[in-house]
C-alpha atoms as a PDB file:
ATOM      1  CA  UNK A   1      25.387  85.233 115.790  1.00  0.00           C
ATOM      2  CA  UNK A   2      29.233  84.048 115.596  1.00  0.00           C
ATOM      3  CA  UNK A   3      30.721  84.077 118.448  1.00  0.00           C
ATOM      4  CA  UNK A   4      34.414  86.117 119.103  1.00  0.00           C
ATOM      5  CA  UNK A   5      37.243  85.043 118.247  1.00  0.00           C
ATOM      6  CA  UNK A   6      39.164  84.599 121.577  1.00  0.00           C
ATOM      7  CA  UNK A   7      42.671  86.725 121.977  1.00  0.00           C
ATOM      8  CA  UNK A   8      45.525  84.993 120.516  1.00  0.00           C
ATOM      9  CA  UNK A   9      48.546  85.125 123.260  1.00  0.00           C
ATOM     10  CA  UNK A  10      52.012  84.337 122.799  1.00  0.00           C
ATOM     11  CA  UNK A  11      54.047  82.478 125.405  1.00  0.00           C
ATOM     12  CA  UNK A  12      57.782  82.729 125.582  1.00  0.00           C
ATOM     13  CA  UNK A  13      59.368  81.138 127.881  1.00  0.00           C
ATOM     14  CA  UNK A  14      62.559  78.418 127.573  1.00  0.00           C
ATOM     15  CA  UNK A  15      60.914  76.169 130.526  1.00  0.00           C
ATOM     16  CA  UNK A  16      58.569  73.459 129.666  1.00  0.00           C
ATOM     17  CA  UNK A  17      57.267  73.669 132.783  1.00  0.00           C
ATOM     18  CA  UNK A  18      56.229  77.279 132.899  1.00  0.00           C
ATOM     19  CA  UNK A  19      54.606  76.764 129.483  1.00  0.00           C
ATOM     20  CA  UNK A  20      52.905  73.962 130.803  1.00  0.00           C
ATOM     21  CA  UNK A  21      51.817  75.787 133.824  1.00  0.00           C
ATOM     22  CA  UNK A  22      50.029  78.848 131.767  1.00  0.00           C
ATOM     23  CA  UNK A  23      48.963  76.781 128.561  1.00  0.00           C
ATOM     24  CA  UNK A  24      46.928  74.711 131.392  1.00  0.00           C
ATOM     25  CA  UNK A  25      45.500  78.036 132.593  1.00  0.00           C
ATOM     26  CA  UNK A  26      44.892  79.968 129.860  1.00  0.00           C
ATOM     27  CA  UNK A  27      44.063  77.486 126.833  1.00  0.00           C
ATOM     28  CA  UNK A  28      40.237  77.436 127.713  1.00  0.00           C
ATOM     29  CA  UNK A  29      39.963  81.331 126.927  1.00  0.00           C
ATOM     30  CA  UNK A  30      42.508  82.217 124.749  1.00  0.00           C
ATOM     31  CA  UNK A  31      44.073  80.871 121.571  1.00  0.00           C
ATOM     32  CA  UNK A  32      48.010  80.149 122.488  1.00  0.00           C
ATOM     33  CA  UNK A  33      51.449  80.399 120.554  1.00  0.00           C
ATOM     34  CA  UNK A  34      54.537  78.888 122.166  1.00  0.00           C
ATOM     35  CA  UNK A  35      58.181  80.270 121.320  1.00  0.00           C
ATOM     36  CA  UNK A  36      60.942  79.484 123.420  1.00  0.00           C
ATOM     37  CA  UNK A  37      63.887  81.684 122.700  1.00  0.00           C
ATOM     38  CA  UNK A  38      63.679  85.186 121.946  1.00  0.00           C
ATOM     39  CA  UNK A  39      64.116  85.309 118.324  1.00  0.00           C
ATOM     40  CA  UNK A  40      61.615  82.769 117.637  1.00  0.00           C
ATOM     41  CA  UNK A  41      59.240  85.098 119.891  1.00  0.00           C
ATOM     42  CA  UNK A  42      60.384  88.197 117.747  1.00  0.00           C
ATOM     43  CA  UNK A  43      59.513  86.145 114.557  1.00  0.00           C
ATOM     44  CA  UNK A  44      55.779  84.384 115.884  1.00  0.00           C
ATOM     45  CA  UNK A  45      54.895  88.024 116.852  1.00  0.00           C
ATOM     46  CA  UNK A  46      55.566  89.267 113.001  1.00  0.00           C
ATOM     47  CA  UNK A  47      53.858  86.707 111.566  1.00  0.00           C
ATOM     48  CA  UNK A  48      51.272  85.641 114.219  1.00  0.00           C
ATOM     49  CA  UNK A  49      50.383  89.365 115.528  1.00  0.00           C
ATOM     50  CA  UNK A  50      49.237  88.399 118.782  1.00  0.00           C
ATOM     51  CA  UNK A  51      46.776  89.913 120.889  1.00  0.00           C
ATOM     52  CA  UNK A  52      49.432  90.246 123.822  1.00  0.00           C
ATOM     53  CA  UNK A  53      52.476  88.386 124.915  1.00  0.00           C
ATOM     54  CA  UNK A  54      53.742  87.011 128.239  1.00  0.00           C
ATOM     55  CA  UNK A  55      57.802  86.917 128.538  1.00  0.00           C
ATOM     56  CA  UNK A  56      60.579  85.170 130.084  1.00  0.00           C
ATOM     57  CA  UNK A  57      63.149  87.320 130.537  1.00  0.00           C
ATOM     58  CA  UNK A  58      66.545  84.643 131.628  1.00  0.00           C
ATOM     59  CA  UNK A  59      66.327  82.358 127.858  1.00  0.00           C
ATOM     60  CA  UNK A  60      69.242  81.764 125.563  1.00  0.00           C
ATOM     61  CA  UNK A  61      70.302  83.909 123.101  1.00  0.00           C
ATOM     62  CA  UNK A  62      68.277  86.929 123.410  1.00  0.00           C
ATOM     63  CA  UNK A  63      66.981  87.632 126.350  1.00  0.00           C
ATOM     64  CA  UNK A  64      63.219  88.850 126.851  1.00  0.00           C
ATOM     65  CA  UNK A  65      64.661  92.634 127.499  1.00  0.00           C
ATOM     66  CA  UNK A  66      65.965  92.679 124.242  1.00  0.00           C
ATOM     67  CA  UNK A  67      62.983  90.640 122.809  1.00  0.00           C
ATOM     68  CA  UNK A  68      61.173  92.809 123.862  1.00  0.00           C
ATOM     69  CA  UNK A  69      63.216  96.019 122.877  1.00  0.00           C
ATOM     70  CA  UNK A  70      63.027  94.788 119.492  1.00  0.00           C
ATOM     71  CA  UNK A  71      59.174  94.509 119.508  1.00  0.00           C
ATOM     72  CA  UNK A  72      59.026  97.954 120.491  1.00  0.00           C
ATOM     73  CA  UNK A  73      61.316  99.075 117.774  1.00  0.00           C
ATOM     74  CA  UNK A  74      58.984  97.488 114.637  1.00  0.00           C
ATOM     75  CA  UNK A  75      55.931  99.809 113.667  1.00  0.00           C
ATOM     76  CA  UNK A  76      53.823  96.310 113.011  1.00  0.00           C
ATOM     77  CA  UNK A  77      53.730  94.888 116.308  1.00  0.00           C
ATOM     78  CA  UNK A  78      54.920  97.676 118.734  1.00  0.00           C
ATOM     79  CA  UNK A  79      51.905  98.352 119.533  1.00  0.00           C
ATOM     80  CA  UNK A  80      51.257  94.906 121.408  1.00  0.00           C
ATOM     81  CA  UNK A  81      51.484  95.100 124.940  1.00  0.00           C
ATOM     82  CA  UNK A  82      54.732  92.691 126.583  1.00  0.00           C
ATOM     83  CA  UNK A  83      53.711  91.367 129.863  1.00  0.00           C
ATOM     84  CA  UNK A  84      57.021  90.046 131.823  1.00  0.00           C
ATOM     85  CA  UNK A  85      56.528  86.922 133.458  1.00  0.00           C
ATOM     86  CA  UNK A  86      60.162  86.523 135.203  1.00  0.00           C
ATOM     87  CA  UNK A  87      62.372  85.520 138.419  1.00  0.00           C
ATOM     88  CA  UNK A  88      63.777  89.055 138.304  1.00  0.00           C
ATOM     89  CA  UNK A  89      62.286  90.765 141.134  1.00  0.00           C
ATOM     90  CA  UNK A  90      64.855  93.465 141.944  1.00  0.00           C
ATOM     91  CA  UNK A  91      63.516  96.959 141.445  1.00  0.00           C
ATOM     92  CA  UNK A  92      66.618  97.615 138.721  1.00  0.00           C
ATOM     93  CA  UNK A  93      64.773  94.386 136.627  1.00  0.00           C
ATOM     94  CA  UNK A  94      61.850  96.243 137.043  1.00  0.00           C
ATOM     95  CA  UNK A  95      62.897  99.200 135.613  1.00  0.00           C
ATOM     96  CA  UNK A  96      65.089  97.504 132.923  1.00  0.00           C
ATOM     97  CA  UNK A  97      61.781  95.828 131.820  1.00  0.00           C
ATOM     98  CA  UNK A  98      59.526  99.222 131.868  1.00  0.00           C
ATOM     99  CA  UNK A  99      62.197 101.023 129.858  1.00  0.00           C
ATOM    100  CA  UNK A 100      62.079  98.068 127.310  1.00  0.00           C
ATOM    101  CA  UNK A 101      59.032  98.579 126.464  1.00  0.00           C
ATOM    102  CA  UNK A 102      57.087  96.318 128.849  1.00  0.00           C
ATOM    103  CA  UNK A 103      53.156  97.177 129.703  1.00  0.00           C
ATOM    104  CA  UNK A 104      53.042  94.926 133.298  1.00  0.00           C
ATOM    105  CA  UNK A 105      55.942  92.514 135.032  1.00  0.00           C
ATOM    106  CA  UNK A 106      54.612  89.681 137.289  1.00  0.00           C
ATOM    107  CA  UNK A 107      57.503  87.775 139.399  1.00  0.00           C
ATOM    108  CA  UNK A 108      57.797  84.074 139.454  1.00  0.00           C
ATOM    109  CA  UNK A 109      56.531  82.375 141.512  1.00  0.00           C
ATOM    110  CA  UNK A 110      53.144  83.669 140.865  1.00  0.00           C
ATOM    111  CA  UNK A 111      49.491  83.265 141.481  1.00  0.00           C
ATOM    112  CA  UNK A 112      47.301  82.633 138.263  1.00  0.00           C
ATOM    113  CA  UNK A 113      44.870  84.046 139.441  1.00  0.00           C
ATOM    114  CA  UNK A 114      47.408  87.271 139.290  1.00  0.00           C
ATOM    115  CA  UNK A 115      48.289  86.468 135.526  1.00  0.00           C
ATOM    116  CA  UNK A 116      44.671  86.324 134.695  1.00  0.00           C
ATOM    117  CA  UNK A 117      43.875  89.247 136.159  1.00  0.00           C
ATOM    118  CA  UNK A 118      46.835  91.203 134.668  1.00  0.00           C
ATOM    119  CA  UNK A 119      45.711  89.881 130.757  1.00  0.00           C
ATOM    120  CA  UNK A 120      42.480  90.712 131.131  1.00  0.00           C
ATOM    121  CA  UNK A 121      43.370  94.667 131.813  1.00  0.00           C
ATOM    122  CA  UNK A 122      45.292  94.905 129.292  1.00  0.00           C
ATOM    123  CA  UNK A 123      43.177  93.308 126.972  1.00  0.00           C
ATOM    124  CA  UNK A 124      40.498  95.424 128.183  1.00  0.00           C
ATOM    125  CA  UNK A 125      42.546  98.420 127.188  1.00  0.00           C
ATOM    126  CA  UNK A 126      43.072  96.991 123.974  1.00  0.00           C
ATOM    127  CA  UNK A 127      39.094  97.146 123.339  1.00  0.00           C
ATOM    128  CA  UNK A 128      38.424 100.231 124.422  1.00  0.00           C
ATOM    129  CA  UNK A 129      41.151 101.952 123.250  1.00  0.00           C
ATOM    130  CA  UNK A 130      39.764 100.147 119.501  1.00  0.00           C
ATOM    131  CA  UNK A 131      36.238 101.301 120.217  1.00  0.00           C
ATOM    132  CA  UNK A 132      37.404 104.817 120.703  1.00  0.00           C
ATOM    133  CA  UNK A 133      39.236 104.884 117.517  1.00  0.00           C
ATOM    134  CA  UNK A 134      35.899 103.800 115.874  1.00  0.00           C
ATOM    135  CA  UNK A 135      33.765 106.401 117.453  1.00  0.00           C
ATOM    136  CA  UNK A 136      36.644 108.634 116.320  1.00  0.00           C
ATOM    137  CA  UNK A 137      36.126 107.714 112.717  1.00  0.00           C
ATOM    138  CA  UNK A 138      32.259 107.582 112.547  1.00  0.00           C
ATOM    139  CA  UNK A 139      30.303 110.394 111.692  1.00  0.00           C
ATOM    140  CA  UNK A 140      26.885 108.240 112.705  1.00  0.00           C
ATOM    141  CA  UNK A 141      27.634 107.699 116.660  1.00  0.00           C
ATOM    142  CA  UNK A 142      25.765 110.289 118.229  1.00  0.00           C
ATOM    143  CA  UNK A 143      25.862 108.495 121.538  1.00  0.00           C
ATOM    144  CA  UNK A 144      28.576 106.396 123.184  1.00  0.00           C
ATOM    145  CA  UNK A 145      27.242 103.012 122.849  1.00  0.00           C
ATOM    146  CA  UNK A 146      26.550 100.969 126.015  1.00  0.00           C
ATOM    147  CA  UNK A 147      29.803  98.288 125.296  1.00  0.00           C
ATOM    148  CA  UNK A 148      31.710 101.392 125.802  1.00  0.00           C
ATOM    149  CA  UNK A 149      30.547 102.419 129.349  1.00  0.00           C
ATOM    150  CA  UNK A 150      30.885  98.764 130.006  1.00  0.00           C
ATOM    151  CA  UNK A 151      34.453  98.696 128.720  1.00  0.00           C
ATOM    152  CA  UNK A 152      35.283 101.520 130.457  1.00  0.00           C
ATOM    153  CA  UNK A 153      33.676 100.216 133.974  1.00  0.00           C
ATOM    154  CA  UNK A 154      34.696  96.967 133.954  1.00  0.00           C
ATOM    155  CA  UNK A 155      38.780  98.336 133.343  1.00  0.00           C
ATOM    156  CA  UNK A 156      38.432 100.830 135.903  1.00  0.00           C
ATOM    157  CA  UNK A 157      37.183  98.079 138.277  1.00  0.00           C
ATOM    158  CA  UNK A 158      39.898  95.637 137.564  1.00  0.00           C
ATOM    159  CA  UNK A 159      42.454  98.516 137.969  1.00  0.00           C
ATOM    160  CA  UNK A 160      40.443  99.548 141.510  1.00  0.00           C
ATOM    161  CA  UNK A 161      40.574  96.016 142.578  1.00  0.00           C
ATOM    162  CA  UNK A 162      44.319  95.898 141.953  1.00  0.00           C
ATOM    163  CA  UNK A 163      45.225  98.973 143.350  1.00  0.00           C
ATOM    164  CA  UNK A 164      43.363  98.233 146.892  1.00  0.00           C
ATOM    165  CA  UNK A 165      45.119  95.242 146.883  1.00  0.00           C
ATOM    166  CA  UNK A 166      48.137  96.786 146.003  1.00  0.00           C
ATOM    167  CA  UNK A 167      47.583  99.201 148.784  1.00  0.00           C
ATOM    168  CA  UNK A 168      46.940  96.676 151.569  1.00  0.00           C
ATOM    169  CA  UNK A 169      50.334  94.836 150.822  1.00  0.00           C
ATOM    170  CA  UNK A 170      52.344  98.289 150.724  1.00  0.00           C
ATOM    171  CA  UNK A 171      51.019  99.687 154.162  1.00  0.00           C
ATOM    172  CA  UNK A 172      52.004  95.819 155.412  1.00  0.00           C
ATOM    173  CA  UNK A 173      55.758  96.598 154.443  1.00  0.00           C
ATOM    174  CA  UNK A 174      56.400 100.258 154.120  1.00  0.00           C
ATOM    175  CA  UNK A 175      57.083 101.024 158.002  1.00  0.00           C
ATOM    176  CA  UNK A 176      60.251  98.403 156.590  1.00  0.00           C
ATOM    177  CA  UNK A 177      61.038  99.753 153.682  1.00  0.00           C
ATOM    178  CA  UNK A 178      60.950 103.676 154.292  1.00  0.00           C
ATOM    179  CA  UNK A 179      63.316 102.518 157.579  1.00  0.00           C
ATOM    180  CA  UNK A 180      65.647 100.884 155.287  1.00  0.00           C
ATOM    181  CA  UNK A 181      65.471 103.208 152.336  1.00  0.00           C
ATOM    182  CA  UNK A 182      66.829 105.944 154.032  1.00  0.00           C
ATOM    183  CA  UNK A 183      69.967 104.313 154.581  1.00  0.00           C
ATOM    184  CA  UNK A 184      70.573 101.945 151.885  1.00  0.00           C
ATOM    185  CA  UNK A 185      69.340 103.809 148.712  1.00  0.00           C
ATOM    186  CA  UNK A 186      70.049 106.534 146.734  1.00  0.00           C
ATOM    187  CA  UNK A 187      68.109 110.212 147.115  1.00  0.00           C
ATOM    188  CA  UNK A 188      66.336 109.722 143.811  1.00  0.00           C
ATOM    189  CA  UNK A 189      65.084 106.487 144.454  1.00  0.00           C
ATOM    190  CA  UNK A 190      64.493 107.252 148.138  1.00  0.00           C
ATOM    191  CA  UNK A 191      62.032 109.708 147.040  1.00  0.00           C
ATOM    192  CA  UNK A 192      59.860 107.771 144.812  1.00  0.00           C
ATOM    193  CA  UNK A 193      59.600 105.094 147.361  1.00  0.00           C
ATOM    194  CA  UNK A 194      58.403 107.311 149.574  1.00  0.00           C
ATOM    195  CA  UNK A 195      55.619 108.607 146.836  1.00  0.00           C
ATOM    196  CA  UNK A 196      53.934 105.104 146.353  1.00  0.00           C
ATOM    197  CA  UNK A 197      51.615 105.314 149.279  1.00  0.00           C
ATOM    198  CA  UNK A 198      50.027 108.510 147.173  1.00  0.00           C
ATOM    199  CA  UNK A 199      50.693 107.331 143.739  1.00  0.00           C
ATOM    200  CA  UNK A 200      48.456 104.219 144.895  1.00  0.00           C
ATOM    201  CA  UNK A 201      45.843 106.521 146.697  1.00  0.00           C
ATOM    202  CA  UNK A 202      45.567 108.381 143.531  1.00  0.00           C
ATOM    203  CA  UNK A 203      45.047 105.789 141.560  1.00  0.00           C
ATOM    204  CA  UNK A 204      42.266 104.349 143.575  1.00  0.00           C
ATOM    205  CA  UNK A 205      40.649 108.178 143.658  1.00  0.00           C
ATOM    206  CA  UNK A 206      40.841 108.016 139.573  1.00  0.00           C
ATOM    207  CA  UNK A 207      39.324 104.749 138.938  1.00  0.00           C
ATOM    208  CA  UNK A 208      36.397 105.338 141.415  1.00  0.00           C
ATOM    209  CA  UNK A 209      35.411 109.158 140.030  1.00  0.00           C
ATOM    210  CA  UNK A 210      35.905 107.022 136.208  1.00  0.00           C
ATOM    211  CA  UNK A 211      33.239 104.834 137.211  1.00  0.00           C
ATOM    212  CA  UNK A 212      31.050 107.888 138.729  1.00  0.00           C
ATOM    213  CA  UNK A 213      31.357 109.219 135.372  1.00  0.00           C
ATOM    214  CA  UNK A 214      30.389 106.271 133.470  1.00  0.00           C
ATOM    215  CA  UNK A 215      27.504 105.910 135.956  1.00  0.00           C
ATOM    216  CA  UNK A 216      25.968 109.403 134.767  1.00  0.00           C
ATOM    217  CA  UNK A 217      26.962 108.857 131.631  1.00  0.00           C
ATOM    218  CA  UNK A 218      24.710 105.578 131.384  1.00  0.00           C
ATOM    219  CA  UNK A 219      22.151 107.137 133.118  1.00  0.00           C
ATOM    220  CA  UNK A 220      21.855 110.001 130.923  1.00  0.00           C
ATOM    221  CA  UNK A 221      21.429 107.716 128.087  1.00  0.00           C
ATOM    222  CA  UNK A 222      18.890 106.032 129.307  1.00  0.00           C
ATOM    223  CA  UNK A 223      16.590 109.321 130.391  1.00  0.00           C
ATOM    224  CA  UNK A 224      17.607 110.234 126.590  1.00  0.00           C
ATOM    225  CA  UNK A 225      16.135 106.718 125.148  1.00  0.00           C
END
């Protein structure tokens, strides 16, 4: 049996030593393309149609918001998910890069581990949202297949794992930041600052009754076999 093709990820980023840095990490699982300015990155994805892309924001020229923006604008390769990968780590860049277009942002410095992590959810995404549109389009899948429930488990567990982790470091800091906030910010922001401790909570309440309902899923396929 052939084995898969790995995911083919694009790399922008004007720093050789950033490229360096996730080429080293990341060129034992995935196939890599390198652009270092922003229209080159707009070009590679048109031609290359990778799998996902990681982006600097601060290059010459055009910037990865506007790469980005771009991407998002072009029916062929909108539908690839932009990861930021960026020194930015003000909320406004945060929000600058969501509204863009952008699937994730990490902040430099970071942890591979952290980048690793972050890829392989949205590649996992990627897969099941493709097996779904297969089951979709097939008249002969009377059950969902057993890569599905697998799929679907091992995304909800990555996003479980993040989210608790997630969780710890916001209940570290948000004695700090709900002090601050309520002098320092604006009533809109204020607000959803002070809704993160339950957006997290729900989010880890989600993912676990997902995998509950994977888990009966599976094992009503198996009483069925």
């Amino acid at each position: 049996m052939t084995a898969p093709t790995p995911p083919k990820i694009l790399i922008v980023d004007d720093e050789p030593i950033n490229i360096d840095l996730l080429r080293e990490a990341l060129k034992s699982k995935y196939r890599l393309i390198v652009a270092t300015r922003g229209e080159q990155a707009l070009s590679l994805a048109i031609s290359k149609l990778p799998d996902l892309i990681l982006m600097d924001v601060m290059m010459p020229g055009m910037d990865g918001f506007e790469t980005c923006e771009k991407i998002k604008e072009n029916p062929k390769i909108n539908h690839i998910p932009v990861i930021f990968v960026t020194a930015l780590s003000e909320v406004e860049d945060r929000s600058v890069g969501y509204e863009m277009g952008g699937s994730d942002y990490i902040t430099k410095p970071f942890e591979i581990s952290d980048v690793l992590t972050c890829i392989e959810t949205h590649l996992n995404v990627i897969k099941l949202a493709k097996r779904v549109k297969e089951l979709e389009t097939s008249d002969s899948e009377a059950t969902l297949p057993g890569s599905i429930i697998q799929q679907m488990n091992d995304l909800s567990t990555s996003i479980n794992s993040n989210a608790q982790i997630i969780k710890l470091f916001w209940t570290s800091i948000e004695p700090i930041i709900k002090k601050h906030a309520t002098n320092e910010l604006p009533p809109n922001i204020q607000e959803k600052i002070l809704s993160v401790g339950d957006i997290i909570g729900n989010i880890i309440n989600d993912t676990r009754q997902m995998n509950h309902l994977m888990s009966d899923i599976s094992n009503n396929e198996e009483n069925q076999a």
